[in-house]
Protein backbone atom coordinates (compact mmCIF):
# COMPACT_ATOMS: atom_id res chain seq x y z
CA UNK A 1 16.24 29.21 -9.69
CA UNK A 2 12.71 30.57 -8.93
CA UNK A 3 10.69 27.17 -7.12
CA UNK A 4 8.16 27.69 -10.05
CA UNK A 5 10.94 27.11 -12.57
CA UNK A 6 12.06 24.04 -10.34
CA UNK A 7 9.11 22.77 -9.73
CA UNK A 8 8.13 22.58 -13.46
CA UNK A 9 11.22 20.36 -14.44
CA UNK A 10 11.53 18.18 -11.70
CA UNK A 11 7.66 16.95 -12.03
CA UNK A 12 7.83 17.30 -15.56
CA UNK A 13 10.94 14.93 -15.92
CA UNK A 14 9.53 12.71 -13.00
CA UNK A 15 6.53 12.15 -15.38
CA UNK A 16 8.23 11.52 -18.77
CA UNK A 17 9.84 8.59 -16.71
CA UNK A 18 6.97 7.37 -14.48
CA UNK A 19 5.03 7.31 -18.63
CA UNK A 20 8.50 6.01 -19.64
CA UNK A 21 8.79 3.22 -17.48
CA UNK A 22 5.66 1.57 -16.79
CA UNK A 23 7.32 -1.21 -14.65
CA UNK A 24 9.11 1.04 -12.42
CA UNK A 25 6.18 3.05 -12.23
CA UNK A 26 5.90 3.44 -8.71
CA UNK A 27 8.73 4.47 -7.98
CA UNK A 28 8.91 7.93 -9.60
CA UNK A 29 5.07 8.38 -8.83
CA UNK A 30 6.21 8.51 -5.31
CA UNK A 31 8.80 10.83 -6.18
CA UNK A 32 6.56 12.90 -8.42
CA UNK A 33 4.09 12.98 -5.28
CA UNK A 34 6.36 14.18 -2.91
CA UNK A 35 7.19 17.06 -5.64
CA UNK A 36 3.71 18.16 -6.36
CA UNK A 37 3.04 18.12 -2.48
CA UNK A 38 5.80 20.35 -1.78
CA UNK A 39 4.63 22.61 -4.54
CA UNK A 40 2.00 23.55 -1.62
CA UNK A 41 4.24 24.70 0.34
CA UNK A 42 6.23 27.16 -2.35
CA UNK A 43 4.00 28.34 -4.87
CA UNK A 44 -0.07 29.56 -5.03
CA UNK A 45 -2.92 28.11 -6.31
CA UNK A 46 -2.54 28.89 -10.23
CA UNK A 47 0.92 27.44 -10.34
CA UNK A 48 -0.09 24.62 -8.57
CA UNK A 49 -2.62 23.99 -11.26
CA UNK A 50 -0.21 24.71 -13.65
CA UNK A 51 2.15 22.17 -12.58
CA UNK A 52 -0.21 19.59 -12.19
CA UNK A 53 -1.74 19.29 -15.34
CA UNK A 54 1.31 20.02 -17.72
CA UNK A 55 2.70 16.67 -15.61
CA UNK A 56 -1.02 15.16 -16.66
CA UNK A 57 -0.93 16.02 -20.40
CA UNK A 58 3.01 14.25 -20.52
CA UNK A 59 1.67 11.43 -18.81
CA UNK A 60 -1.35 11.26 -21.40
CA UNK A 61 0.88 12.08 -24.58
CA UNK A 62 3.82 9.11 -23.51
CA UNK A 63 2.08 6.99 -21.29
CA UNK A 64 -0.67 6.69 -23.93
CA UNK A 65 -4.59 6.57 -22.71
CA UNK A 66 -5.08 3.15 -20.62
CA UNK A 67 -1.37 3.59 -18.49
CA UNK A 68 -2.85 7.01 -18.10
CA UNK A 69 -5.62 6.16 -16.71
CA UNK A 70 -4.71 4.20 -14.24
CA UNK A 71 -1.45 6.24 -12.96
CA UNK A 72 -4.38 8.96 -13.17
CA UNK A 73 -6.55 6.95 -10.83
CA UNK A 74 -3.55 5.19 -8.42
CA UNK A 75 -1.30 8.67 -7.97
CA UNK A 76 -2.28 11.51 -9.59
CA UNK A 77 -5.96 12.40 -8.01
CA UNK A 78 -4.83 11.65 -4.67
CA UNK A 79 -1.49 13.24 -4.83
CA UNK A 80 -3.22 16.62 -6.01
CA UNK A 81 -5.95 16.06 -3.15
CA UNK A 82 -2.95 16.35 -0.49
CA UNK A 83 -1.06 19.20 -2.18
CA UNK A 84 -4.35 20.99 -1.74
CA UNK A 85 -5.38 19.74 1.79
CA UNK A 86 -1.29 21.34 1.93
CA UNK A 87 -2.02 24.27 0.46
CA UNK A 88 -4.98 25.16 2.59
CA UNK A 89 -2.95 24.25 5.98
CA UNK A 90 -4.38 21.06 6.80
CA UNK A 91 -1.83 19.14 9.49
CA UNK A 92 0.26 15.89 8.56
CA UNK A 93 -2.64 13.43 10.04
CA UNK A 94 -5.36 15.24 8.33
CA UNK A 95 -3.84 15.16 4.61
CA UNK A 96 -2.97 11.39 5.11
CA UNK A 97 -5.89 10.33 6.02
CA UNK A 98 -7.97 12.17 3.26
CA UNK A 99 -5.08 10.99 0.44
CA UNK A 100 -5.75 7.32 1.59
CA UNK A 101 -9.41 7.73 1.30
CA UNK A 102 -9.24 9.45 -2.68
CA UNK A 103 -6.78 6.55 -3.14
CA UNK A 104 -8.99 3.80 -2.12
CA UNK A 105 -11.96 5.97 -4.56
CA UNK A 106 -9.49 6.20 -7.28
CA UNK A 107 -8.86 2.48 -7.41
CA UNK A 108 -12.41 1.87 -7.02
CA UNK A 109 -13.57 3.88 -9.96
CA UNK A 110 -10.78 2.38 -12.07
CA UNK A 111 -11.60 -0.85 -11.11
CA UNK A 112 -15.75 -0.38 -12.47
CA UNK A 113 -14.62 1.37 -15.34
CA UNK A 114 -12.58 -1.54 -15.73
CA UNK A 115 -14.91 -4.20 -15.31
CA UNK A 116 -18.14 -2.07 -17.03
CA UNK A 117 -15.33 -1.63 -20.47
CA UNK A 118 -13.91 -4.84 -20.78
CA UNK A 119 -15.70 -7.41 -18.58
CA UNK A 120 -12.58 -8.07 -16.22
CA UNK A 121 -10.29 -6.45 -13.81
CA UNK A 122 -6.96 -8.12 -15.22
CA UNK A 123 -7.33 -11.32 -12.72
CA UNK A 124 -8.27 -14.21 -15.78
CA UNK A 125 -4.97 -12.43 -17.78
CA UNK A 126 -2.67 -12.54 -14.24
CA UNK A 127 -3.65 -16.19 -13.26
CA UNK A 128 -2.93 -17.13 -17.06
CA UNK A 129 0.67 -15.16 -16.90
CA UNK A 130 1.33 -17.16 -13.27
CA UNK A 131 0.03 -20.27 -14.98
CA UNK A 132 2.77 -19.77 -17.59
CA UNK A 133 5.51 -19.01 -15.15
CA UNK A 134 4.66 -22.09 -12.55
CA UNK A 135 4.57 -24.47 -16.02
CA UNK A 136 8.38 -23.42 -16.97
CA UNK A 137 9.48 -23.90 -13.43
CA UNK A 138 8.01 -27.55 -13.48
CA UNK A 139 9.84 -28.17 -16.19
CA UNK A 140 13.27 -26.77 -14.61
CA UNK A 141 11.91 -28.86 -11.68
CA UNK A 142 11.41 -32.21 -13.79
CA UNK A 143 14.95 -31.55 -16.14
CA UNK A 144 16.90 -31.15 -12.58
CA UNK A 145 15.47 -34.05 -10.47
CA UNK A 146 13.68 -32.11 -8.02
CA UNK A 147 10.80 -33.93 -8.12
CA UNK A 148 12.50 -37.15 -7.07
CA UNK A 149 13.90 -35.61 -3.96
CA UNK A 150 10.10 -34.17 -3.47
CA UNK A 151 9.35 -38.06 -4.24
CA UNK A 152 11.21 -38.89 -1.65
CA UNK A 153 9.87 -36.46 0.45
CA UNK A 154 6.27 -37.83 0.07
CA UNK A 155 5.44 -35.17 -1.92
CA UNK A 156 4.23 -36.62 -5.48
CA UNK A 157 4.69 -34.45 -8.47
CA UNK A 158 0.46 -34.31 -9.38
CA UNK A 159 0.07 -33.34 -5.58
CA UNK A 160 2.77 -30.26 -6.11
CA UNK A 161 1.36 -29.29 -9.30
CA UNK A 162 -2.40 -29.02 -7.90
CA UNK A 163 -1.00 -27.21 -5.05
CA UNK A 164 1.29 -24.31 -7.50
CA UNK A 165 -2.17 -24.45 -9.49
CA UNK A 166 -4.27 -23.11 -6.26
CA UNK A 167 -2.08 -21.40 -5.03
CA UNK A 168 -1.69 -19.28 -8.31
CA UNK A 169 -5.32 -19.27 -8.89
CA UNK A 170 -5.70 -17.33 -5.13
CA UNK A 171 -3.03 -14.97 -5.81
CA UNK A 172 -4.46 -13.97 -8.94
CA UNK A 173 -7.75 -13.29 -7.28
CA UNK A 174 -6.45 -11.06 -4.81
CA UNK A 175 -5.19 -8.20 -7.82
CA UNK A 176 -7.63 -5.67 -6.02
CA UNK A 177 -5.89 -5.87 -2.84
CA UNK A 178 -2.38 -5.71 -4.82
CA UNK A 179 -3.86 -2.10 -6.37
CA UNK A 180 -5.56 -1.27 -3.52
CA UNK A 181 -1.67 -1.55 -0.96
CA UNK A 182 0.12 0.19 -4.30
CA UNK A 183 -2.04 2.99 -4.42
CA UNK A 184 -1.90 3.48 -0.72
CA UNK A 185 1.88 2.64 -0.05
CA UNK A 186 2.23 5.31 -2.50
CA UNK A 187 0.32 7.90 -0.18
CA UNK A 188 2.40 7.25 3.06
CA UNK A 189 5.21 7.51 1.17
CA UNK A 190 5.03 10.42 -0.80
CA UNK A 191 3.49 12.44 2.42
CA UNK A 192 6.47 10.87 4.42
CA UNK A 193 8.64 12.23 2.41
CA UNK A 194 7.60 15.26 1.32
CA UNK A 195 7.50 16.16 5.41
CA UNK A 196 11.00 15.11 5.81
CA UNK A 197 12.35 17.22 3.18
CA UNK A 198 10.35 20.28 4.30
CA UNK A 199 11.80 19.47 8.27
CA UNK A 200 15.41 19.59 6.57
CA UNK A 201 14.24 22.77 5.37
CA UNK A 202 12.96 23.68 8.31
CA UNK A 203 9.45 24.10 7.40
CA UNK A 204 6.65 22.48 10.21
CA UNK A 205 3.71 22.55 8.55
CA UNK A 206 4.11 19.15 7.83
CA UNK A 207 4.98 18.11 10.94
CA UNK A 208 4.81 13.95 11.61
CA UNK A 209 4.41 12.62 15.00
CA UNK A 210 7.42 9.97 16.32
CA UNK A 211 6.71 6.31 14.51
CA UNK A 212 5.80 4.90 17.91
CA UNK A 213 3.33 7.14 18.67
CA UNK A 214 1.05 6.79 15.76
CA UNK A 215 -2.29 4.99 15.97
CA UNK A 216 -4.41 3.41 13.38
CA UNK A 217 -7.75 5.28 12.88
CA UNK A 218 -10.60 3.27 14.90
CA UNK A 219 -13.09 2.87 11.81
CA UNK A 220 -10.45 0.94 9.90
CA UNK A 221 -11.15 -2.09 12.65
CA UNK A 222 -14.90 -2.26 11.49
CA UNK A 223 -13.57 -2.61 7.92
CA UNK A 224 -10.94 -5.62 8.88
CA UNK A 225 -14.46 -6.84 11.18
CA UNK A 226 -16.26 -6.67 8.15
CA UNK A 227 -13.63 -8.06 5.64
CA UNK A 228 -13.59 -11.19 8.20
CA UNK A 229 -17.29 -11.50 8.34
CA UNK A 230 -16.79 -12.12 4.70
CA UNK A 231 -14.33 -14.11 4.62
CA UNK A 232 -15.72 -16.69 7.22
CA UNK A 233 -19.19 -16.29 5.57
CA UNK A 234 -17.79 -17.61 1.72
CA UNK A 235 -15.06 -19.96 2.80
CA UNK A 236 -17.16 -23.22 2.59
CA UNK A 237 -17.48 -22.46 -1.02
CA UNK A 238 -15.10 -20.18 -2.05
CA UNK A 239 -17.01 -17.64 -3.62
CA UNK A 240 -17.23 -14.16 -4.41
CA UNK A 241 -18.17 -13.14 -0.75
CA UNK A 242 -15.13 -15.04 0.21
CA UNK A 243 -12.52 -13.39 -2.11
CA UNK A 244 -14.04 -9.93 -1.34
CA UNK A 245 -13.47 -10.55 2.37
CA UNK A 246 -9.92 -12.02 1.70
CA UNK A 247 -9.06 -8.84 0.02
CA UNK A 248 -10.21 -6.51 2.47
CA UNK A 249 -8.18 -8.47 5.10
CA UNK A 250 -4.80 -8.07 2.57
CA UNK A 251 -5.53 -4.60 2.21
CA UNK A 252 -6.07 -4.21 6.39
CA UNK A 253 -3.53 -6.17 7.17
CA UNK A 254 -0.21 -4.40 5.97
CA UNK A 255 -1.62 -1.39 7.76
CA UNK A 256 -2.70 -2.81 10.95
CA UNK A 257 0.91 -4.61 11.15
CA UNK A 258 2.31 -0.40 10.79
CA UNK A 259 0.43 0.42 13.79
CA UNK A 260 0.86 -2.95 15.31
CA UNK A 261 5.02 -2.42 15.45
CA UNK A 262 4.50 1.07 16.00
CA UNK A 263 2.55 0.37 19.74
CA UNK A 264 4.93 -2.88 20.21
CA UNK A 265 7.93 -0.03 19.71
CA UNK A 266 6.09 1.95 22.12
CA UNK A 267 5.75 -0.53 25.03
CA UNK A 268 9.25 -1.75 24.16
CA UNK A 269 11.03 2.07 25.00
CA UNK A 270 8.73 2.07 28.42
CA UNK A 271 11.12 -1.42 29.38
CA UNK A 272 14.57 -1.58 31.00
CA UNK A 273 17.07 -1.89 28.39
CA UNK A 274 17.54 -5.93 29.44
CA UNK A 275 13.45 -6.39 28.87
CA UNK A 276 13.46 -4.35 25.78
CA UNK A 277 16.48 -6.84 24.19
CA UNK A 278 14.60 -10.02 25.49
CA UNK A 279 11.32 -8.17 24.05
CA UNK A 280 13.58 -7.62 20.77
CA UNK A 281 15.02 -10.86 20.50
CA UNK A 282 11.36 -12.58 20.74
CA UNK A 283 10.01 -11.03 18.10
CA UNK A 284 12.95 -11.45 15.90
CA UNK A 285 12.83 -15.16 16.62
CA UNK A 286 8.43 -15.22 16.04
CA UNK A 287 8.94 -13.43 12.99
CA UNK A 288 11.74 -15.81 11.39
CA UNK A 289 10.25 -19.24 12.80
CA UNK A 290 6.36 -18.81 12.93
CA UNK A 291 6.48 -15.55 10.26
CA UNK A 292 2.44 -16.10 9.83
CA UNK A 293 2.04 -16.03 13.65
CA UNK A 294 3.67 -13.15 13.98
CA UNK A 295 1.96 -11.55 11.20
CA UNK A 296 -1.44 -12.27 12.98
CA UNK A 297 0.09 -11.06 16.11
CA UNK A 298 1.29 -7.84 15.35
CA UNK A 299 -1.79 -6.98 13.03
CA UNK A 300 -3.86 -8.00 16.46
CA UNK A 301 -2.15 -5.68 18.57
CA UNK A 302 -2.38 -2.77 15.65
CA UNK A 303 -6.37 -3.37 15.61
CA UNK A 304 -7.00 -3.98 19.44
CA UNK A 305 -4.57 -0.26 20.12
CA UNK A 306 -6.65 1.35 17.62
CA UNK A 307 -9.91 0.14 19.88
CA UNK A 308 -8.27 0.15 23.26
CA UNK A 309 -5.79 2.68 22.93
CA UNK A 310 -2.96 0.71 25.03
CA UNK A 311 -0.65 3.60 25.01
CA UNK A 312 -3.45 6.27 26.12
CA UNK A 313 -2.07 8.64 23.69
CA UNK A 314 -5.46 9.80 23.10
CA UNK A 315 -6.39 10.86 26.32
CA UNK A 316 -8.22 14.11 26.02
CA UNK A 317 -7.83 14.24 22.62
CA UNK A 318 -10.49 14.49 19.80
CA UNK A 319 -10.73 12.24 16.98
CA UNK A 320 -9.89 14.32 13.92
């Protein structure tokens, strides 16, 4: 089968299921991703184009215009930004790193449109949905007794509801940061796979350095500096200074912990096999007894190797 041909049908019935199942959605995004990114590899410009926007008008025509929209502005603009950074021979590093920056634009512009259209970004509708949710399982908690062993506990039931309340209200508020990690999970991922298929294939030009040698790009530490700034500046009243730092640190956060275990992987292969199973074994035990410690931890060590470079694996080497 010419890759055209292939191509065609694989993205196009990727996309009638990615408009099909909305839920599920990012699941075959990331597959339809990895597709359209290996379409730079196969096939020239006008068939590129072709692809892509046959997969666009399915996703328009099923999805219908607002689910359009946004897999348009989570997936689809920065999946074709890296199948063209591909197609003009950009290296693995280089076509990350722009796909997570259209990402974070994408989600920004959807979020404005959002908010300049209908006067909200979805968090009022989420904290009333989580609202619902926490107010059946209070009454599954109050039909089964719970609350008298929480009684017991010292734990009164108006103390547990105002707690579920807050903490619904917070998670509700942090929806950006919940787009902002989909959109760019869906970036590593569909660039992470797209270069293992084409090694199985034999292909390098998408050639991806060992896990434990990656490094976090320095100017994301002067975003977590600044989310954090924020965050400390609002938190006496809780405000919209604080909740924009809290979501910069939830978007930094999943990434620094990446790099964090990727230098902590590093250091661990430079032990004796004994130090590296002690080494293993500690971590193990921080992560299952004091799992927000080690959170902090390994997000620390992700920032400070971006900064410090413990590994020195950019000696002599330019930033790109």
């Amino acid at each position: 089968m010419p890759a055209f041909i292939y191509f065609l049908l694989s993205t196009a019935i990727v996309s009638t299921t990615m408009a099909l199942l909305p839920q599920l959605a990012l699941i075959p995004a990331i597959v339809w991703g990895t597709l359209l990114i290996m379409t730079g590899l196969y096939l020239d410009f006008n068939k590129i184009l072709i692809i892509y926007f046959s997969n666009i008008l399915i996703l328009f025509v099923l999805a219908g215009a607002s689910s359009f929209i946004i897999y348009l502005s989570f997936f689809g603009i920065s999946a074709l930004v890296m199948t063209m950074l591909l197609f003009n021979s950009k290296d693995y590093y280089q076509i990350q790193h722009r796909g997570v920056i259209t990402a974070v634009l994408g989600v920004s512009v959807f979020l404005i449109f959002s908010y300049l259209t209908s006067g909200g970004i979805g968090i009022n509708e989420l904290e009333t949905e989580l609202n619902k949710s926490a107010a059946e399982s209070i009454r599954v908690y109050e039909e089964t007794g719970i609350f008298d062993i929480y009684e017991q506990m010292g734990i009164s039931q108006a103390d547990f509801e105002m707690t579920l309340k807050r903490t619904t209200s917070a998670f509700a508020r942090h929806l950006p940061a919940l787009f902002y990690n989909q959109a760019i999970i869906a970036v590593f991922l569909m660039l992470f796979f797209a270069s293992y298929v084409s090694r199985k294939q034999n292909i390098e030009r998408l050639k991806k350095k060992p896990f434990r040698e990656e490094v976090m790009p320095w100017h994301l530490v002067w975003i977590a500096i600044a989310g954090m700034g924020l965050w400390i500046w609002g938190r006496d009243e809780l405000n919209y200074i604080y909740y924009t730092g809290s979501n910069i640190l939830w978007v930094i956060v999943p990434i620094s912990i990446y790099y964090g275990l990727s230098t902590i992987i590093y250091k661990m292969a430079e032990q004796k096999r004994s130090t590296r199973m002690l080494m293993t074994i500690g971590l193990i035990f921080l992560l299952l007894v004091f799992p927000l410690s080690a959170i902090i931890f390994v997000s620390i060590i992700g920032l400070f190797d971006s900064l410090v470079d413990f590994r020195r694996l950019r000696m002599g080497q330019e930033d790109k």
